[in-house]
Structures are given as structure tokens and as C-alpha cells.
Protein backbone atom coordinates (compact mmCIF):
# COMPACT_ATOMS: atom_id res chain seq x y z
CA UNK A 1 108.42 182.22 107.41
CA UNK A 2 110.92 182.78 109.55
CA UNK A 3 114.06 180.88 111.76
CA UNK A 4 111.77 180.69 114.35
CA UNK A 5 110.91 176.88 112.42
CA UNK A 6 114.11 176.22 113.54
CA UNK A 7 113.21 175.03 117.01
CA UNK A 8 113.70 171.77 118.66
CA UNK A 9 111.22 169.73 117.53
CA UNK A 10 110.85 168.67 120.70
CA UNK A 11 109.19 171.92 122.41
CA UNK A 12 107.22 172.31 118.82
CA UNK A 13 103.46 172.65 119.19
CA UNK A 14 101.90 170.25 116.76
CA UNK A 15 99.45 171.17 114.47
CA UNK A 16 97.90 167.84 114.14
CA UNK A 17 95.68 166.62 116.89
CA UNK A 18 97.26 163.20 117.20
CA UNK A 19 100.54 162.69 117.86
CA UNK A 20 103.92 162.75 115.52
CA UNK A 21 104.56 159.00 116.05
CA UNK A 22 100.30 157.88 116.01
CA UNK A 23 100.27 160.38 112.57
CA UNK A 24 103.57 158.73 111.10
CA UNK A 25 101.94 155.13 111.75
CA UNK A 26 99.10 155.81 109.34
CA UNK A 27 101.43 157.28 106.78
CA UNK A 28 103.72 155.10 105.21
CA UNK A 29 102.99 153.88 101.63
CA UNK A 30 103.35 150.67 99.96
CA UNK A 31 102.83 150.53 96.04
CA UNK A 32 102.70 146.97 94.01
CA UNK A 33 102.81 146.29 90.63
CA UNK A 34 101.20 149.67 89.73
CA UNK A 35 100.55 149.77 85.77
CA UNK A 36 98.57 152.66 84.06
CA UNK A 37 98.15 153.19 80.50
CA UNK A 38 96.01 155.70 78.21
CA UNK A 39 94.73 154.76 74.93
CA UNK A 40 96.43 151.74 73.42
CA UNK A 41 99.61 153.30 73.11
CA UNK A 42 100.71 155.78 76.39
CA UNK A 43 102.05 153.63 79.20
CA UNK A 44 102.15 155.92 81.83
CA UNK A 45 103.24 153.15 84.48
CA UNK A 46 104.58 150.02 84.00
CA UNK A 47 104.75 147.51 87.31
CA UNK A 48 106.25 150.27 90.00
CA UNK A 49 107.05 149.04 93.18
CA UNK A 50 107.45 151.36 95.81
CA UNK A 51 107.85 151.55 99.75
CA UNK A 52 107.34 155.25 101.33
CA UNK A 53 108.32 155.31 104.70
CA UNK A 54 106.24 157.11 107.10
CA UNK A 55 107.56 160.61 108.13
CA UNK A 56 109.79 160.85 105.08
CA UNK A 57 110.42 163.70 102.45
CA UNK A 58 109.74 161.57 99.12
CA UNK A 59 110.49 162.61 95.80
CA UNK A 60 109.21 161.75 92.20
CA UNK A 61 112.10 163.05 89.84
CA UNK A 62 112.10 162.61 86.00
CA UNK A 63 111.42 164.75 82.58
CA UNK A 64 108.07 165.84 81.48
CA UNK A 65 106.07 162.34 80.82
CA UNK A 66 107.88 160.17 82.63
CA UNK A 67 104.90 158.76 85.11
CA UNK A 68 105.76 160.80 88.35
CA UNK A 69 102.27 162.95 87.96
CA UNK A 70 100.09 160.09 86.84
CA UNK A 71 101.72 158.08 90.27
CA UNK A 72 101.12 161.31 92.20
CA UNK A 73 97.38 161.30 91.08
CA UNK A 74 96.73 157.71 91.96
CA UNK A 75 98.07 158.30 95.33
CA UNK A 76 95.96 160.46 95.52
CA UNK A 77 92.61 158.69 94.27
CA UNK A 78 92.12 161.00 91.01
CA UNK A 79 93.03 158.44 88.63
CA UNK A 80 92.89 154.20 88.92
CA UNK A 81 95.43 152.24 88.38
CA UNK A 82 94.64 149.47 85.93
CA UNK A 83 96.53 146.62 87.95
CA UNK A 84 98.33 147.06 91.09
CA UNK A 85 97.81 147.68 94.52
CA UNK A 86 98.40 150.56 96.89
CA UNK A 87 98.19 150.54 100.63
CA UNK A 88 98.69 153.80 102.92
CA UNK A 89 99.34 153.22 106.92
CA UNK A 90 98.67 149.11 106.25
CA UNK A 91 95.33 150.14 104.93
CA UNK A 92 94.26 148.77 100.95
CA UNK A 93 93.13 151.74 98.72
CA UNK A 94 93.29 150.74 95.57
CA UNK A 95 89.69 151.41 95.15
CA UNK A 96 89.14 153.94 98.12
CA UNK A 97 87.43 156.83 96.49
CA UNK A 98 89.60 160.34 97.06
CA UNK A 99 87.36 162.00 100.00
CA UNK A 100 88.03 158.66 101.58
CA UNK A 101 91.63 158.92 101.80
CA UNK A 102 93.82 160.71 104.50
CA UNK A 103 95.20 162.33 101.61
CA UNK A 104 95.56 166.27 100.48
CA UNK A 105 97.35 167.71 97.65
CA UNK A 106 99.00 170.90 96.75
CA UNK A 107 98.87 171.44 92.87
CA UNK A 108 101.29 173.80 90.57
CA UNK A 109 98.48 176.26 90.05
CA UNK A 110 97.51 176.68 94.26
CA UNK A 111 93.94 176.08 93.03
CA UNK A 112 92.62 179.15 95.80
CA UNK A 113 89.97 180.95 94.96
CA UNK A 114 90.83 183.99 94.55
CA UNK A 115 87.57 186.33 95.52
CA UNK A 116 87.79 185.13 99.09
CA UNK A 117 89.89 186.06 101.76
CA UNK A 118 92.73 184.40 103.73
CA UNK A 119 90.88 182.71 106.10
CA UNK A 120 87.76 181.50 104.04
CA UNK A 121 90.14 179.35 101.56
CA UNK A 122 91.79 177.90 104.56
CA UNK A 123 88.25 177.02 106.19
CA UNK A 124 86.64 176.16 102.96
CA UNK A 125 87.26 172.52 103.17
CA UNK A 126 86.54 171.76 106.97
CA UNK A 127 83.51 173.75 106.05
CA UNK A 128 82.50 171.12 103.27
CA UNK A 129 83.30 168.47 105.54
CA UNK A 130 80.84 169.64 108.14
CA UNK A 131 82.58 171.16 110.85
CA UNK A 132 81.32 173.01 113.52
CA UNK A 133 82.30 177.13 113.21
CA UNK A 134 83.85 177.24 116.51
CA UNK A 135 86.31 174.37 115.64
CA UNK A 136 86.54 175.56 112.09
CA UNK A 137 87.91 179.13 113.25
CA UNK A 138 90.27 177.10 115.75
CA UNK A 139 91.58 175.34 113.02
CA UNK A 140 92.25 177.83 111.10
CA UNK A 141 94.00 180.03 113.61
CA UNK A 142 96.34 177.54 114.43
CA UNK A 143 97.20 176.83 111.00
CA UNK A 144 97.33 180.76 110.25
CA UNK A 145 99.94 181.18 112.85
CA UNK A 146 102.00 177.98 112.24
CA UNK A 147 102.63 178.45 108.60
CA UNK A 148 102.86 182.56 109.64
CA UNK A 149 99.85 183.92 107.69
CA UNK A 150 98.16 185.22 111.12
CA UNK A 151 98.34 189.15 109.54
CA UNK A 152 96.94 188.21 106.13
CA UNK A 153 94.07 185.75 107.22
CA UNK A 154 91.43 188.96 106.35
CA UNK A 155 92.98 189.64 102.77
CA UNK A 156 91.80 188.69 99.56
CA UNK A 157 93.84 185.93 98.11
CA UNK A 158 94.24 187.92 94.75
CA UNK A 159 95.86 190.97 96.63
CA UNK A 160 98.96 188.66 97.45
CA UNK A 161 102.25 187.81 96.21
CA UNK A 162 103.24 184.52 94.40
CA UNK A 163 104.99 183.38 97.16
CA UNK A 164 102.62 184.22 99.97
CA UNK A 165 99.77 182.37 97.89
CA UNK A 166 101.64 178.94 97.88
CA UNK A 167 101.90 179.11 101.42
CA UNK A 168 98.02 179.76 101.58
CA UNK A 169 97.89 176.65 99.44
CA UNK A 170 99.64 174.58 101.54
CA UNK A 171 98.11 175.67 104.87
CA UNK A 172 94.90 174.69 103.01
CA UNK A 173 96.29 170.72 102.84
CA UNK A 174 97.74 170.86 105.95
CA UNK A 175 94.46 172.54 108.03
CA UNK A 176 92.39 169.01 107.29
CA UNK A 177 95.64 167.48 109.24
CA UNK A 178 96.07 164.38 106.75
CA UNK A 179 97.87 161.30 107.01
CA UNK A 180 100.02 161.98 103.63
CA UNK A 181 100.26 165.40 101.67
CA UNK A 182 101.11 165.77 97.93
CA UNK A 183 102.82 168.55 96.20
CA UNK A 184 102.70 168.46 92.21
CA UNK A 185 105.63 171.18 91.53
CA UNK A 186 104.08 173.53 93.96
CA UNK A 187 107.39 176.11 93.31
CA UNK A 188 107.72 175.80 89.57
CA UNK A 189 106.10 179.22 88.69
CA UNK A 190 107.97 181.16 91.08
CA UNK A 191 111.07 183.15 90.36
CA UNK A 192 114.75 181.34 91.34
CA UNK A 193 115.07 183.50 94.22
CA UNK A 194 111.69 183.07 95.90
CA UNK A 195 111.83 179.41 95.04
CA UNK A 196 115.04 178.76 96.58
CA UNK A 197 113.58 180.21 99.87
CA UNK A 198 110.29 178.61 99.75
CA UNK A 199 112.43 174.94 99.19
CA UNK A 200 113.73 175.60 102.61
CA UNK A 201 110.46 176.44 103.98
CA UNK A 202 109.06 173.34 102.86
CA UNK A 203 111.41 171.60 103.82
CA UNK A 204 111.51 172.55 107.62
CA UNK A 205 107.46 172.19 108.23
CA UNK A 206 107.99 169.17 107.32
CA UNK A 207 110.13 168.09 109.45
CA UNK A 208 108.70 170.05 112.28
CA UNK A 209 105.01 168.35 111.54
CA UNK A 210 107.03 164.95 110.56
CA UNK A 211 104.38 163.99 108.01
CA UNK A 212 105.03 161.97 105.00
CA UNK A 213 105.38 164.43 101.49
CA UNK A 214 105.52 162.98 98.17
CA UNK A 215 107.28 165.48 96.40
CA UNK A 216 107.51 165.91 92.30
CA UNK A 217 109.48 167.83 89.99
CA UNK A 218 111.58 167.61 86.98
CA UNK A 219 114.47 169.80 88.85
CA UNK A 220 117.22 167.55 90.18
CA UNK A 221 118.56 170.27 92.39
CA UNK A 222 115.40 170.93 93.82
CA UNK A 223 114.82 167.27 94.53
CA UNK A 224 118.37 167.30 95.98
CA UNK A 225 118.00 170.15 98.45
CA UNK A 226 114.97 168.84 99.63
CA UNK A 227 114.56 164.79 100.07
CA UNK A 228 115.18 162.17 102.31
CA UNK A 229 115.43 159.74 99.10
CA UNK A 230 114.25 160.24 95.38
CA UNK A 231 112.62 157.73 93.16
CA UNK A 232 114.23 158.32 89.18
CA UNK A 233 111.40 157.48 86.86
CA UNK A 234 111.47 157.01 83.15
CA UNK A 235 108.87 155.73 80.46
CA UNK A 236 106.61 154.44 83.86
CA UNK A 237 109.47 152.46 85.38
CA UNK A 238 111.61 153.79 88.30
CA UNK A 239 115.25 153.54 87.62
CA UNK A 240 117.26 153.96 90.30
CA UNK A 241 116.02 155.08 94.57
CA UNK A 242 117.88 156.33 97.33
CA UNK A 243 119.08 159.19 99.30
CA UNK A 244 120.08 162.40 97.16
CA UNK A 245 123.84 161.63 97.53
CA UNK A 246 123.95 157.86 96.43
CA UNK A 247 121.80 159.06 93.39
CA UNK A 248 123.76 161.98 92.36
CA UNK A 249 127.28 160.05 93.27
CA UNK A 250 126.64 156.48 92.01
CA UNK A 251 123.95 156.74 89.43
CA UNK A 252 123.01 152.97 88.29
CA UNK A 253 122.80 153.31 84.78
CA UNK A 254 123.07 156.41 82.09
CA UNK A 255 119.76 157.60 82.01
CA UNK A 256 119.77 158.49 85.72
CA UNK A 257 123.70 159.84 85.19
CA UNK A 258 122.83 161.96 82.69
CA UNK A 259 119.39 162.92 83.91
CA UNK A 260 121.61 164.11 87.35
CA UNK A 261 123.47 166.72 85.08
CA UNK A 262 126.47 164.21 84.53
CA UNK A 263 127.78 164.72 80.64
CA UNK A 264 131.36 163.29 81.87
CA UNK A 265 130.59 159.49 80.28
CA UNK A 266 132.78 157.11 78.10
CA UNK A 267 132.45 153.38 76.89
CA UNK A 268 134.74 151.14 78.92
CA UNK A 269 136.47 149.59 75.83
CA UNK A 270 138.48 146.70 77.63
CA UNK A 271 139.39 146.36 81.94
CA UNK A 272 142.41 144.08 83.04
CA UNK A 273 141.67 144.04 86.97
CA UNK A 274 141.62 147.86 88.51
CA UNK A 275 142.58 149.01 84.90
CA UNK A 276 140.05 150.65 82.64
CA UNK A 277 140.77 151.47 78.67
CA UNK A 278 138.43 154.36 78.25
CA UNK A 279 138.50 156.96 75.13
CA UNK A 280 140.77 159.11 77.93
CA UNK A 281 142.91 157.12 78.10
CA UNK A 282 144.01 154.38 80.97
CA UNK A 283 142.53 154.92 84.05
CA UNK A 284 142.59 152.94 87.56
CA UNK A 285 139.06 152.66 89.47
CA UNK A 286 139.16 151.58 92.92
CA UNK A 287 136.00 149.65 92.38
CA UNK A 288 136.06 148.72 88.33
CA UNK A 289 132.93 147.11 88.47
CA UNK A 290 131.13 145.30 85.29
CA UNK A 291 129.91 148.11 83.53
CA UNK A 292 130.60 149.13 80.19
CA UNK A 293 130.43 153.00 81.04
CA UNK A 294 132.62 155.07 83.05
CA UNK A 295 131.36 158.53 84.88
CA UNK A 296 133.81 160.93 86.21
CA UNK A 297 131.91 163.97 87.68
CA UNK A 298 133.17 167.04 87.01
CA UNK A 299 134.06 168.07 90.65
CA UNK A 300 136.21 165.46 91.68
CA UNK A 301 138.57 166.54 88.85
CA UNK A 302 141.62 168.86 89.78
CA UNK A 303 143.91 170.42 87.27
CA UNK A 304 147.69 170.88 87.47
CA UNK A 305 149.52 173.43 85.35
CA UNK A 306 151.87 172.04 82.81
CA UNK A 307 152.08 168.30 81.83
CA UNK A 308 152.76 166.01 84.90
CA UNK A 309 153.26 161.94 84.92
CA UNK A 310 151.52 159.79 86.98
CA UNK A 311 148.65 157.29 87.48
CA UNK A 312 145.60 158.86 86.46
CA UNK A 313 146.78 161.92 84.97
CA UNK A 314 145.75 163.18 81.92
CA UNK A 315 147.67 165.44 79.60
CA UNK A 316 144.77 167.99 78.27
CA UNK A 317 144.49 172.15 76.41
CA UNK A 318 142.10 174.27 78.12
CA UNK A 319 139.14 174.47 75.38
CA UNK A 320 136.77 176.84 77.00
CA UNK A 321 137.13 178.15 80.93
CA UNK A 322 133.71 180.05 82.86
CA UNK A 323 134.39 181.97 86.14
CA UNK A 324 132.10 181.25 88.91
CA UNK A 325 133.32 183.23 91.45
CA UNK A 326 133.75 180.38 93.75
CA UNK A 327 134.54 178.02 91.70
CA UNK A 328 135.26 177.47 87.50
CA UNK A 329 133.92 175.75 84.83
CA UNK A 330 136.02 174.26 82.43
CA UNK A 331 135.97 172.45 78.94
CA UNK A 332 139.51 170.60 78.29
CA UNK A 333 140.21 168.28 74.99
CA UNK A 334 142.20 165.09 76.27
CA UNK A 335 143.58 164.03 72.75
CA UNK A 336 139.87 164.04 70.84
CA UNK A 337 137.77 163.78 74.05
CA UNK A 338 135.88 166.76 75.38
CA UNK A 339 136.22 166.25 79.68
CA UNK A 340 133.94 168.81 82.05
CA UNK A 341 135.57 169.87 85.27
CA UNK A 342 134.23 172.09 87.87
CA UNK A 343 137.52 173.09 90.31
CA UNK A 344 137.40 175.28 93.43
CA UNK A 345 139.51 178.49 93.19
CA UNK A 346 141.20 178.46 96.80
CA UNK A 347 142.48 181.72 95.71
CA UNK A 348 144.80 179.71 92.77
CA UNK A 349 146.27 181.02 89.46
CA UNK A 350 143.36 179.20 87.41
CA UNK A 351 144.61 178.10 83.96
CA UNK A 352 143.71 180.51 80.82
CA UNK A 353 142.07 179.19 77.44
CA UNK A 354 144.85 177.20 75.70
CA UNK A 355 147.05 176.29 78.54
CA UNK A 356 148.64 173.14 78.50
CA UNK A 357 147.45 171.00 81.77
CA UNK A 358 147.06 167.89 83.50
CA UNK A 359 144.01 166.21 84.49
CA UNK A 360 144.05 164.46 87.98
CA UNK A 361 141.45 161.95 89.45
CA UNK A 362 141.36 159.20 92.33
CA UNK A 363 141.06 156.04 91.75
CA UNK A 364 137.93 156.45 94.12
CA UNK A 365 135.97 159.17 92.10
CA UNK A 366 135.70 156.92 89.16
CA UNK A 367 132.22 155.02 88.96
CA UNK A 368 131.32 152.57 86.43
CA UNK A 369 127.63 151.81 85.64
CA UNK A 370 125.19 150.43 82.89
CA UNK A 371 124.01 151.50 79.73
């Protein structure tokens, strides 16, 4: 795929039949009270609540186990929830069998079949729905040359590359035009570089089609790049939701901090108004809070050579320092405290292994939140 997705949406021919704003009206989804266990011991969800908008890139984000596939499924209608209800465009189908759903899902493994070509895995399932052969090969033309497959459609699906296969799989869920599609880590198995470009694919025939996607993955940059909000799940219950940024930037408690790649947390050990005690030392926050852990992330952290006094400066030795081209990586020891920072070079002397220096953060960048 190309930058010819880029287009105004506007002049964009649809691949749907119905309209953007008619298809985004039967997509939002509602979940309540959703609980699923297995045997007597595995609670895979425990009461989630959940609103989807319609039209939105959604993500499920959390480690292996965590109740983001299990969700995923029951959206889907391939497992039952045990209590709970779930409602897509208004409509109640908590007990709507799967082919009864406006529903299609990409999985990990593409799930093509491999000894048929192009275009007979893209017309298999308007096929086994009953469609007429001179609609089916419409169908699948226009799908062909949206998703840019139009050369291949005559190839075996085993003569093609990783990357062009995932695309087959998701013109297959996106030729039966349905209200809501569902990817279950559909780029895990690719390499970083292919997966990188594929996230941006994704990403833009989405928006161009403006259908709802419920995303998962256990990647956090992935989920990042590509949402309009993410849902944190752990042990069945969802932690924290909202756009990338206010999830990465103000994580609500530690699981979700440290789950984001923050390592930069310390107990709050006493606050007297704006003033924290922290194993750092004092610090002023901006907004103290109530919580009994601080989070400083590693990029709002500068570094000045030499040991300089002032309000939230911190004397520290340069423990460990990795060049990033763009940017380093360093590990500094505040007294017996290990601090992360991540500092842009703007073409700086950066400080060597063992140089003395001083910590600097605002008052701003510090975010307190719950165990």
C-alpha cells in the first residue's frame, strides 16, 4: 500500500455499500458487567464495562492472560459470557450466534487457505453466504484494488510474502463489509520492519473506511501508534482507558505505569502541600495529588554538568550511559537510588560514565498515582 491512502477522505470511494455515517451508526459497542471464567479457578473477566464508540480505533492492551483475547472472542460470538451483556449499534447480542453478527475477525495466524488463489480466499465467504457470482467477482475487485492486491488476485496464497498475506487476510474481513472488524495481533509474526509499515497501513484504511476496529496486543508502542484510546486490562478487569497520551503520561495506578515501560517509581514517604519526600530526595509537584507513588518519566528529565542548586535538582554520578543516535539513555545513582533518563542530544557534550551531574525536572512532569 501506498500514499495514495492518503487522500481526503472526502473524494474516497467507499468500499462499503452504505454510507460512512449509516455504517458508523450500527457500530458502536456497549459492554456491561461482562464476567467469564474457566474451570473453577481462571477468571478470565471479571465485571468489564466498556463503551466503543462507533468509527473508533480501539485497543485491548495487557500481558499474555490478562482477558483482552477472551473479550475479543465474545465480541465476536466464539465464546459466552457467563453474566453480562453486550450490545453492538443499540442492538442486544449477548446470545446472537456469530454468523448473526455484523462482525469479522482477523486472527494472528491469517487463517487463508493456502492452496487457493488470491481471489478465491477473498470470495470464499460471500460464496458461503450465497451470493450471486456476478456480485461476488464485484466484490472482490473492489476490495482487490482498495487494499492494492489487484496484481496478485490470480496467485496462490502460499507463493506470497508475510506481509502481503495479512493484507489478504484483512481484505477477507473487510469484503463481507461488516459493522465492526476484529484483529487478534494480526502483526505479531512479522519482522519489526514490516510491522512498523503494516501499523501505518492499518491504521489509514481505517480511517479512510471509518469503521470501528477493536484492536489487541501486548505491545504498548504498537497500541500507541495506532489508537484513538486503549483499554489497560489486568487479571479480567480494565485498569485504566483513554487516549494513548493520557495513558502513557498520567498512568492511574502502577500496574498500568509500569506496564507503559515506566521503571522511574518511588514511595511518596511524607507531602507538606506542593512538597513531596521521595527516596530522591525533596521534590515539588505542581499537582501533588493523594497518591503514595511518584512517576517521573525518563524524558522529561534533563541533565546539567557539574552540581547545580536549585528546586528540583538532583545531585547524581553517571552509572551507565547508551547512545541512541538521537537521543541517550542513561542510568544515574541519586545517593542510593537508581533514576532512568532519556535526554535529546541537540548536538550537546553528553556526560561520560562517572561524571558528576545534576538532575533537573518541572514541577509539572511529576505525576503521582496509586499503588
Amino acid at each position: 500500500m501506498t500514499d495514495t491512502l492518503t487522500a481526503d477522505v472526502a473524494d474516497t470511494r467507499m468500499v462499503r455499500s452504505a454510507t460512512v455515517e449509516s455504517a458508523r451508526e450500527a457500530s458502536s459497542i456497549e459492554m456491561q458487567r461482562l464476567h467469564k471464567r474457566f474451570g473453577r479457578d481462571t477468571v478470565a473477566l471479571d465485571g468489564v464495562d466498556l463503551t466503543i464508540r462507533a468509527g473508533e480505533f480501539f485497543t485491548l492492551l495487557g500481558p499474555s492472560g490478562c482477558g483482552k483475547t477472551t473479550l475479543l472472542r465474545i465480541l465476536a460470538g466464539l465464546e459466552e459470557a457467563d453474566d453480562g451483556r453486550l450490545a453492538i449499534g443499540g442492538r442486544d447480542v449477548t446470545e446472537v450466534p456469530p454468523h448473526r453478527r455484523s462482525v469479522n475477525t482477523v486472527f494472528q495466524s491469517y487463517a487463508l487457505f493456502p492452496h487457493l488463489s488470491v481471489r478465491e480466499n477473498l470470495a470464499f465467504g460471500l460464496k458461503m453466504r450465497g451470493m450471486p457470482p456476478e456480485e461476488r467477482e464485484a466484490r472482490v475487485a473492489k476490495i482487490a484494488e482498495f487494499i492494492q492486491l489487484g496484481d496478485l488476485v490470480d496467485r496462490r496464497v502460499d507463493q506470497l510474502s508475510g506481509g502481503q498475506r495479512q493484507r489478504i487476510a484483512l481484505a477477507r474481513a473487510l469484503v463481507n463489509e461488516p459493522d465492526v472488524l476484529l484483529l487478534d495481533e494480526p502483526l505479531s509474526a512479522l519482522d519489526a520492519g514490516l510491522r512498523s509499515q503494516l501499523q501505518v497501513e492499518l491504521l489509514r484504511v481505517q480511517k479512510r473506511l471509518g469503521m470501528t476496529f477493536v484492536f489487541v496486543t501486548h505491545d504498548q508502542q504498537e497500541a500507541m501508534v495506532m489508537s484513538d484510546r486503549i483499554a489497560v486490562l489486568n487479571g479480567g478487569v480494565i485498569q485504566q482507558v483513554g487516549p494513548p497520551r493520557e495513558v502513557y503520561e498520567h498512568p492511574v495506578n502502577a500496574f498500568v505505569a509500569r506496564f507503559m515501560g515506566h521503571d522511574n517509581l518511588y514511595p511518596v514517604t511524607a507531602r507538606s502541600g506542593s512538597r513531596l519526600s521521595t527516596p530522591l530526595g525533596e521534590l515539588t509537584a505542581e499537582q501533588p495529588g493523594k497518591g503514595g507513588l511518584l512517576l517521573i518519566r525518563p524524558e522529561t528529565l534533563d541533565l546539567l554538568p557539574g552540581e547545580v542548586a536549585g528546586d528540583n535538582h538532583l545531585p547524581a554520578t553517571v552509572a551507565e550511559r547508551l547512545y541512541r543516535g538521537s537521543h541517550a539513555e542513561y542510568r544515574l545513582e541519586v545517593g542510593e537510588t537508581t533514576l532512568q533518563a532519556t535526554v535529546n542530544n541537540r548536538g550537546r557534550q553528553l556526560p561520560e560514565r562517572g561524571d558528576r551531574v545534576t538532575v533537573t525536572v518541572a514541577p509539572g512532569d511529576l505525576v503521582t498515582l496509586s499503588e
